[in-house]
C-alpha atoms as a PDB file:
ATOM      1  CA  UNK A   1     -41.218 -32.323  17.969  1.00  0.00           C
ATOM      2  CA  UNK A   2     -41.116 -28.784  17.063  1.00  0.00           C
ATOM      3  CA  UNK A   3     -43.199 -29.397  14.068  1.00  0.00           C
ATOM      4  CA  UNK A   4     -46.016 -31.608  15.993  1.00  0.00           C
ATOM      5  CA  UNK A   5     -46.187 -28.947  18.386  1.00  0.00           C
ATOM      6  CA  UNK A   6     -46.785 -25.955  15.846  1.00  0.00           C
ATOM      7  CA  UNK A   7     -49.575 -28.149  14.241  1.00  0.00           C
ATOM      8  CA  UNK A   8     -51.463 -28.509  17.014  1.00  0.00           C
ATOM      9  CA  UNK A   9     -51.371 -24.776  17.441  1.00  0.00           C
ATOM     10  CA  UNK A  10     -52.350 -24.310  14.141  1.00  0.00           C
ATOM     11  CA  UNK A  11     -54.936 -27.022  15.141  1.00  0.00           C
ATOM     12  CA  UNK A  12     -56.451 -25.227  17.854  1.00  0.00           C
ATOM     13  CA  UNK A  13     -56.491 -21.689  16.199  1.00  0.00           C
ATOM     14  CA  UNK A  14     -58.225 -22.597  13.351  1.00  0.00           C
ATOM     15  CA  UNK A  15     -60.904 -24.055  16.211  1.00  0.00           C
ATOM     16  CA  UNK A  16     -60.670 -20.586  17.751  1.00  0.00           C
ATOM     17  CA  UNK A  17     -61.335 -18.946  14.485  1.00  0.00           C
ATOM     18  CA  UNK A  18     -64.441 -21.455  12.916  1.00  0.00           C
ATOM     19  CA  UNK A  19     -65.898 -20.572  16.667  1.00  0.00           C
ATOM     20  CA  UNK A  20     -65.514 -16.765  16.615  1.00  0.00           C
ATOM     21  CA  UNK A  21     -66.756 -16.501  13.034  1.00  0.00           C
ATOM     22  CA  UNK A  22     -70.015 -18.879  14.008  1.00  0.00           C
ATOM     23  CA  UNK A  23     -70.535 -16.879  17.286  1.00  0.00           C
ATOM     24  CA  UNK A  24     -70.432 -13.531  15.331  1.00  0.00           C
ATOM     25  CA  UNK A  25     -73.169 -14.394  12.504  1.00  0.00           C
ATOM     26  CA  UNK A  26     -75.110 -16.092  15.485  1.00  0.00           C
ATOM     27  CA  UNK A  27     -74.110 -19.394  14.315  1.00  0.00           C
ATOM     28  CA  UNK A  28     -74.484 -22.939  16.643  1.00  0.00           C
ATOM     29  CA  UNK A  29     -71.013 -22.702  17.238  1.00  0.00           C
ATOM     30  CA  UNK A  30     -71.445 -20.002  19.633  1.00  0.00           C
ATOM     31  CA  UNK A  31     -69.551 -19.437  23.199  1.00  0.00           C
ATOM     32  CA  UNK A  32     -71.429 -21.489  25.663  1.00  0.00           C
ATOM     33  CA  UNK A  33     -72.109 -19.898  28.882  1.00  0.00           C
ATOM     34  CA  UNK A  34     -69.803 -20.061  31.920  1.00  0.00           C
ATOM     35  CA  UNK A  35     -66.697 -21.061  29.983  1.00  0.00           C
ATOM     36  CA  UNK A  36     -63.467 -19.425  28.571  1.00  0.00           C
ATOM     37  CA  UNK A  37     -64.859 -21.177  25.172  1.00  0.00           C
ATOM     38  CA  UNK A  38     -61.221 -23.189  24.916  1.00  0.00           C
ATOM     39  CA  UNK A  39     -59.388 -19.844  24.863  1.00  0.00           C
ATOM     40  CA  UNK A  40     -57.367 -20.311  27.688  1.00  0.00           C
ATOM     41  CA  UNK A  41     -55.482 -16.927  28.131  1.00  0.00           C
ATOM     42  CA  UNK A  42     -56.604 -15.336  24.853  1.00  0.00           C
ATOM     43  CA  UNK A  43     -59.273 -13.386  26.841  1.00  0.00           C
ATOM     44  CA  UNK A  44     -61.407 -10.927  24.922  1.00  0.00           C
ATOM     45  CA  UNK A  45     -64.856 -10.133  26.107  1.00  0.00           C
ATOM     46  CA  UNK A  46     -68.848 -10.253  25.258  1.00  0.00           C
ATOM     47  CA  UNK A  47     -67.632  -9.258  21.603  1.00  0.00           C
ATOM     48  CA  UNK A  48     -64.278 -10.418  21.226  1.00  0.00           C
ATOM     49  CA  UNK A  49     -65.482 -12.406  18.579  1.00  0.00           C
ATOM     50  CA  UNK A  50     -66.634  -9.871  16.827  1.00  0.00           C
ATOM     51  CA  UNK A  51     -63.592  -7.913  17.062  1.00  0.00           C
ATOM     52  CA  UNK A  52     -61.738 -10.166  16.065  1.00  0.00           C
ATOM     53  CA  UNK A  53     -63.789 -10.384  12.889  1.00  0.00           C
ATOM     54  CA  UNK A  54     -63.668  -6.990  11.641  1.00  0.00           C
ATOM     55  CA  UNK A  55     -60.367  -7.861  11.162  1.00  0.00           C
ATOM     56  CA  UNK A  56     -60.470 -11.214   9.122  1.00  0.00           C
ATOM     57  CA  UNK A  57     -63.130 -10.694   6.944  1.00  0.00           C
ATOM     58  CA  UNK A  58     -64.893  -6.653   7.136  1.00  0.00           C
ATOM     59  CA  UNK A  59     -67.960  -7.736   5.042  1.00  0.00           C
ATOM     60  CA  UNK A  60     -69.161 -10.599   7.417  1.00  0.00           C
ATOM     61  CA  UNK A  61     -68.599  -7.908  10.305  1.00  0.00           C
ATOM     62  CA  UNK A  62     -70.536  -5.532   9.241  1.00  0.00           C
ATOM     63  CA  UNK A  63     -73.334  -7.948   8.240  1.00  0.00           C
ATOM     64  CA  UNK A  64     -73.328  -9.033  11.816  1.00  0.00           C
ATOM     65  CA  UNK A  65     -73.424  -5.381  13.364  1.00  0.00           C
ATOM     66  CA  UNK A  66     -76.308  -5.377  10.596  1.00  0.00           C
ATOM     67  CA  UNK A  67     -77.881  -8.400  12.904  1.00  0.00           C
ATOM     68  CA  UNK A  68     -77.486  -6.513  16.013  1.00  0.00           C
ATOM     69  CA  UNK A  69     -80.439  -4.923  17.852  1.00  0.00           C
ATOM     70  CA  UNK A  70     -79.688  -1.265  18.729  1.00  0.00           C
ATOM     71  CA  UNK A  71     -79.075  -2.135  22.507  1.00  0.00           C
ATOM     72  CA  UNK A  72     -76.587  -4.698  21.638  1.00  0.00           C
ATOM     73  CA  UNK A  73     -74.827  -2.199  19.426  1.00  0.00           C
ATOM     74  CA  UNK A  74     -74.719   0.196  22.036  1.00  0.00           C
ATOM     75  CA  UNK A  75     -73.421  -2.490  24.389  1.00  0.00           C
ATOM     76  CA  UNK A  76     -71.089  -3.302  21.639  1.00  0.00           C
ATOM     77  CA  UNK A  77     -69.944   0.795  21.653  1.00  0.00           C
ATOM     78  CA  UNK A  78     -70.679   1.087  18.094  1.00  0.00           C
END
């Protein structure tokens, strides 16, 4: 049981991550509009993805600031 259980965790953050990673280089798998995006309680925010991002891999986040116009960075507080 324990084991099932911690799979489908796994399961459903390496959804999370694939998702936040797409979103962040602008990617199909974005956040859709009016949804939590199958986060439940994980929160975050317009960027959370990207946040999250500068953490797992630095070079893909600072290609996507790269991406960003300069009102989205300064939306973004960068």
């Amino acid at each position: 049981m324990i084991i099932s259980g911690l799979t489908a965790q796994l399961e459903k953050a390496d959804k999370l991550f694939v998702a936040d990673f797409a979103a962040a280089l602008g990617g199909a798998a974005a956040h859709q509009p009016g949804g939590d995006g199958g986060r439940g309680d994980l929160g975050g925010g317009d960027y959370a993805a990207l946040d999250r991002l500068a953490d797992a891999d630095p070079v893909a986040y600072e290609a996507a600031l790269a991406r960003m116009s300069p009102a989205e960075r300064d939306r973004y507080g960068f």
